[in-house]
N, C-alpha and C. Protein backbone atom coordinates (compact mmCIF):
# COMPACT_ATOMS: atom_id res chain seq x y z
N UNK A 1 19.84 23.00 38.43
CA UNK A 1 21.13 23.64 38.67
C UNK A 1 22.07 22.57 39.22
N UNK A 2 23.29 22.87 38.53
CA UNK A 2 24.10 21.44 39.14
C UNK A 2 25.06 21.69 40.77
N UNK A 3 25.36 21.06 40.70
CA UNK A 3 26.03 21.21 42.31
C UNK A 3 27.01 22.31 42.57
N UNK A 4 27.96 22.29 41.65
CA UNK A 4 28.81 23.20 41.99
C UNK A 4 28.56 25.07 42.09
N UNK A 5 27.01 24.59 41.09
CA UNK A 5 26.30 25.96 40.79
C UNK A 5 25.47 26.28 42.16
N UNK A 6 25.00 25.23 42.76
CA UNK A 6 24.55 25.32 43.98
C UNK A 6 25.58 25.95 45.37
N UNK A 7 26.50 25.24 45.29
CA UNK A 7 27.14 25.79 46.30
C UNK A 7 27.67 27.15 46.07
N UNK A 8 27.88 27.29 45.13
CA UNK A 8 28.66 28.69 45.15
C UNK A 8 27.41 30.05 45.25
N UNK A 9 26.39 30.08 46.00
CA UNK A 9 25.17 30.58 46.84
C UNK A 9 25.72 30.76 48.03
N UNK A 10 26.83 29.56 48.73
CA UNK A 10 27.29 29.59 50.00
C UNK A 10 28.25 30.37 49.94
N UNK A 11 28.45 31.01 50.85
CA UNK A 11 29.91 31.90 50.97
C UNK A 11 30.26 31.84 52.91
N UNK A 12 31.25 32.68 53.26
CA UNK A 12 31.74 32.47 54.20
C UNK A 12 32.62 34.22 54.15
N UNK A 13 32.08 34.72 55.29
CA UNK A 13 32.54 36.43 55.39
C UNK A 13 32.67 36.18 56.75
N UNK A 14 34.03 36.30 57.38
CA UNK A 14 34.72 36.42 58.67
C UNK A 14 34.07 37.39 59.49
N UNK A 15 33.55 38.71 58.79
CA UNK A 15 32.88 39.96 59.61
C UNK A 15 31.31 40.08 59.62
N UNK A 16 30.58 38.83 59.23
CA UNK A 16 29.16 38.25 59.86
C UNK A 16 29.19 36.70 59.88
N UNK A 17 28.31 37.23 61.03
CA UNK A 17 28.11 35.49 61.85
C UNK A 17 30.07 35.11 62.10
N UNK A 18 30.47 35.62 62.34
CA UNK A 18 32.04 35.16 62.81
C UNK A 18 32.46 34.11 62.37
N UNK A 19 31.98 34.26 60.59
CA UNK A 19 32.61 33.47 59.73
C UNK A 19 32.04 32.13 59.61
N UNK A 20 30.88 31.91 59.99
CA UNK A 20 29.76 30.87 59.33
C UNK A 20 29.56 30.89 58.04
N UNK A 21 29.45 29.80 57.53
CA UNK A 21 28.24 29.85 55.99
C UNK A 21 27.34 30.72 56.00
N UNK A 22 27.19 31.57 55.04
CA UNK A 22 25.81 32.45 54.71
C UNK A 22 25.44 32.50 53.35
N UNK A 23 24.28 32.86 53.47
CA UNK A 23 23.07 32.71 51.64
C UNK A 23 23.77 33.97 50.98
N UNK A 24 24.61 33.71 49.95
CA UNK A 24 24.91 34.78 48.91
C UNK A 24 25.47 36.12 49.78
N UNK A 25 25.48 36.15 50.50
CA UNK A 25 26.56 37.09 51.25
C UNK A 25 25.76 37.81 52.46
N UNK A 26 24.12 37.07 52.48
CA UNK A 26 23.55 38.36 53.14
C UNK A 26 23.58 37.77 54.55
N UNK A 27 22.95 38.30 55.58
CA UNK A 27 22.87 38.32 57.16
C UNK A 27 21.60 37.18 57.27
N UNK A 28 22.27 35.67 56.32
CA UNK A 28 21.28 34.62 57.16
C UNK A 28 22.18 33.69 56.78
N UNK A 29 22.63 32.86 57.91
CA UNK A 29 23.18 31.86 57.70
C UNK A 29 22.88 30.67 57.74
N UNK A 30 23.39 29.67 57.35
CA UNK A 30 23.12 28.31 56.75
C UNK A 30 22.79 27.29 57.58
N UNK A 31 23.09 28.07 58.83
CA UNK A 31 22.27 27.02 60.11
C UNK A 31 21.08 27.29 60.71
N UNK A 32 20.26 28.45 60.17
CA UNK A 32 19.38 29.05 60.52
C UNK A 32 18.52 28.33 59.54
N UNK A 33 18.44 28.62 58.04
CA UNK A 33 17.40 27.99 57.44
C UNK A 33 17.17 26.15 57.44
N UNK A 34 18.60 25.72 57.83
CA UNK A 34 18.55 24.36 58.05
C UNK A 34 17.48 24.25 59.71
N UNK A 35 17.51 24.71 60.63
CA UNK A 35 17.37 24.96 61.46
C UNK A 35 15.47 25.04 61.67
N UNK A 36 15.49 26.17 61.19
CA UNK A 36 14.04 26.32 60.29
C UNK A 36 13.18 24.55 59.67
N UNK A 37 14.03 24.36 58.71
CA UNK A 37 14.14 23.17 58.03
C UNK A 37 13.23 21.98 58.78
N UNK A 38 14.33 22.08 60.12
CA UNK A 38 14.22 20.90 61.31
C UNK A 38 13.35 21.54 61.82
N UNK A 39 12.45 22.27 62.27
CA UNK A 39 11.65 22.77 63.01
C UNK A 39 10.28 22.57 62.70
N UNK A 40 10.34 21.98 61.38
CA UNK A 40 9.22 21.92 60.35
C UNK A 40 8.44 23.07 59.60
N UNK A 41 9.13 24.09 59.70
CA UNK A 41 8.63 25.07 58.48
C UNK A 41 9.22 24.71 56.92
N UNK A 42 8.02 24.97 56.22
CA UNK A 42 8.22 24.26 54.90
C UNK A 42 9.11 25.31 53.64
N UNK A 43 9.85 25.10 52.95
CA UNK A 43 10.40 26.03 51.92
C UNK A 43 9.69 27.32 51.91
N UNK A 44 8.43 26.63 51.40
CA UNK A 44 7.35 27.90 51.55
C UNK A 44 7.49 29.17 52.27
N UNK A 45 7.20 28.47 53.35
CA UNK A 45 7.32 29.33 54.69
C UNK A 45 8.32 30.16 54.87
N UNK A 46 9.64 29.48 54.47
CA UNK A 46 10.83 30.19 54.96
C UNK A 46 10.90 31.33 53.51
N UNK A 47 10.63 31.07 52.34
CA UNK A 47 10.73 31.47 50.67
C UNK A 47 9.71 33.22 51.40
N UNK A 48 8.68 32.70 52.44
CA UNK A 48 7.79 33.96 52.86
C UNK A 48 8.34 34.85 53.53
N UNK A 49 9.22 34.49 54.72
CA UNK A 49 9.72 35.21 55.81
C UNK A 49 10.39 35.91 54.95
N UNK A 50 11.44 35.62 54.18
CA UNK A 50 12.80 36.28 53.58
C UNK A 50 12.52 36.70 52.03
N UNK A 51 11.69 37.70 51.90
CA UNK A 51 11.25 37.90 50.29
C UNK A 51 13.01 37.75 49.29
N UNK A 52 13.98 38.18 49.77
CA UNK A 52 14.98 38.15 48.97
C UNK A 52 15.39 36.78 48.76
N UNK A 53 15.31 35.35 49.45
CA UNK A 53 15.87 34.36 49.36
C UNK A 53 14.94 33.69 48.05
N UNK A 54 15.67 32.78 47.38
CA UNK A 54 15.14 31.83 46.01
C UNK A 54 15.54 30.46 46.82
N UNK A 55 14.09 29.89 46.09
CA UNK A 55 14.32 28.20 46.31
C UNK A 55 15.99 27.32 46.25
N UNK A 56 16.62 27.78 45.25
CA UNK A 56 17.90 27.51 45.34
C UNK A 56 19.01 27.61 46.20
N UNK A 57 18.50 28.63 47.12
CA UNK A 57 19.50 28.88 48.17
C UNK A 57 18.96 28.11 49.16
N UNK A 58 17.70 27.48 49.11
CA UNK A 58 17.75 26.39 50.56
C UNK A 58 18.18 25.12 49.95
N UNK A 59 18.21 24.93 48.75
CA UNK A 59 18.85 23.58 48.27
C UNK A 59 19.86 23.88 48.41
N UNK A 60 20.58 25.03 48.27
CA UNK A 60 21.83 24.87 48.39
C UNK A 60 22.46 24.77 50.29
N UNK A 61 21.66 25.35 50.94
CA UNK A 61 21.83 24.34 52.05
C UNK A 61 22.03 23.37 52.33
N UNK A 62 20.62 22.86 51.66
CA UNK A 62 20.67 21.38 52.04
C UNK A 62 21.67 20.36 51.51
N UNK A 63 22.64 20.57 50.21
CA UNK A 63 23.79 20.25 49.64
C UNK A 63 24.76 20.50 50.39
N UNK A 64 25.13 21.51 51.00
CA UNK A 64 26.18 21.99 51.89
C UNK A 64 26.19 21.59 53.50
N UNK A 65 25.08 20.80 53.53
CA UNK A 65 24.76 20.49 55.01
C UNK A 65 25.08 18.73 54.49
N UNK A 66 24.83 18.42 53.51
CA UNK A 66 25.41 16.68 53.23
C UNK A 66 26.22 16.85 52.93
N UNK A 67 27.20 17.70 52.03
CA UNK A 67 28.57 17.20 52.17
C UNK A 67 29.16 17.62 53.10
N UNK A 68 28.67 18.31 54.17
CA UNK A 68 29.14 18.67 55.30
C UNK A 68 29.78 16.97 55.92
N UNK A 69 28.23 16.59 55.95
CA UNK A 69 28.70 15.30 57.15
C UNK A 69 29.05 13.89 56.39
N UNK A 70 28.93 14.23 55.10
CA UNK A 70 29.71 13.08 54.32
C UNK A 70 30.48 12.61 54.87
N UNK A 71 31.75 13.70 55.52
CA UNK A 71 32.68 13.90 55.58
C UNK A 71 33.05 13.34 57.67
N UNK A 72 32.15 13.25 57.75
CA UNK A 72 32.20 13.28 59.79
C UNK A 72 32.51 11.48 59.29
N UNK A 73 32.51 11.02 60.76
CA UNK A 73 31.97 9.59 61.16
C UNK A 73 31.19 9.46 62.23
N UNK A 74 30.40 8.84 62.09
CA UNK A 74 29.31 8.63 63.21
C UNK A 74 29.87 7.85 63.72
N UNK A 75 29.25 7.57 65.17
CA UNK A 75 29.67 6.29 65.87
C UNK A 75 28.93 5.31 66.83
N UNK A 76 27.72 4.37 66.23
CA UNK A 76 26.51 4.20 66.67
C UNK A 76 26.57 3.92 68.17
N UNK A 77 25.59 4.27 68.44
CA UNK A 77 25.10 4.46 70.07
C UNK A 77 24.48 3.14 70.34
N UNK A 78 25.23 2.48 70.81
CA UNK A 78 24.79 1.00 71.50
C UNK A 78 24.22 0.99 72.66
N UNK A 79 22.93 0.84 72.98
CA UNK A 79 21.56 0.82 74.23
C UNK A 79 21.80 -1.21 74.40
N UNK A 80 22.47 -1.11 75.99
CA UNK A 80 22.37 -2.47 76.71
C UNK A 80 20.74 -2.65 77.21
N UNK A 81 20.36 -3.79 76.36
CA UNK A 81 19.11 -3.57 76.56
C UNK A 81 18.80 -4.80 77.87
N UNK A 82 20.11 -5.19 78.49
CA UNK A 82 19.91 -6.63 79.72
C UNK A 82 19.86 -5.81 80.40
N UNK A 83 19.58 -4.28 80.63
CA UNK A 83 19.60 -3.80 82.03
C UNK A 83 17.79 -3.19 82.26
């Protein structure tokens, strides 16, 4: 599935989650399965919890969470190591 087909899984509804990203419109949002993600539960796992979610909607996270910070600038953290 190509990208643009991916993102459009993401949506954004002002009257859940107070207007966060969410999976196809339903009551889980896009920082939760990323979240999950980081926690170390595997696709699998999360594909188990949520019988309605498809593999595609955590890729499409994970697309929407990089061009998220494409977009930031970091600003590396310099450790004085003479002390």
């Amino acid at each position: 599935m190509n990208e643009a087909k991916l993102l459009e899984r993401i949506s954004v509804d002002p009257k859940i989650f107070g207007g966060k990203p969410i999976i196809r419109g339903r009551r889980l949002a896009v920082e939760h399965v990323l979240g999950m993600l980081a926690a170390g539960d595997s696709a699998g796992t999360i594909l188990e919890n949520y019988p309605w979610l498809e593999a595609d909607d955590i890729q499409a996270c994970l697309l929407y969470a990089r061009r998220l910070v494409a977009h930031e600038r970091l600003e590396p953290m310099f450790v004085d190591s003479e002390k």
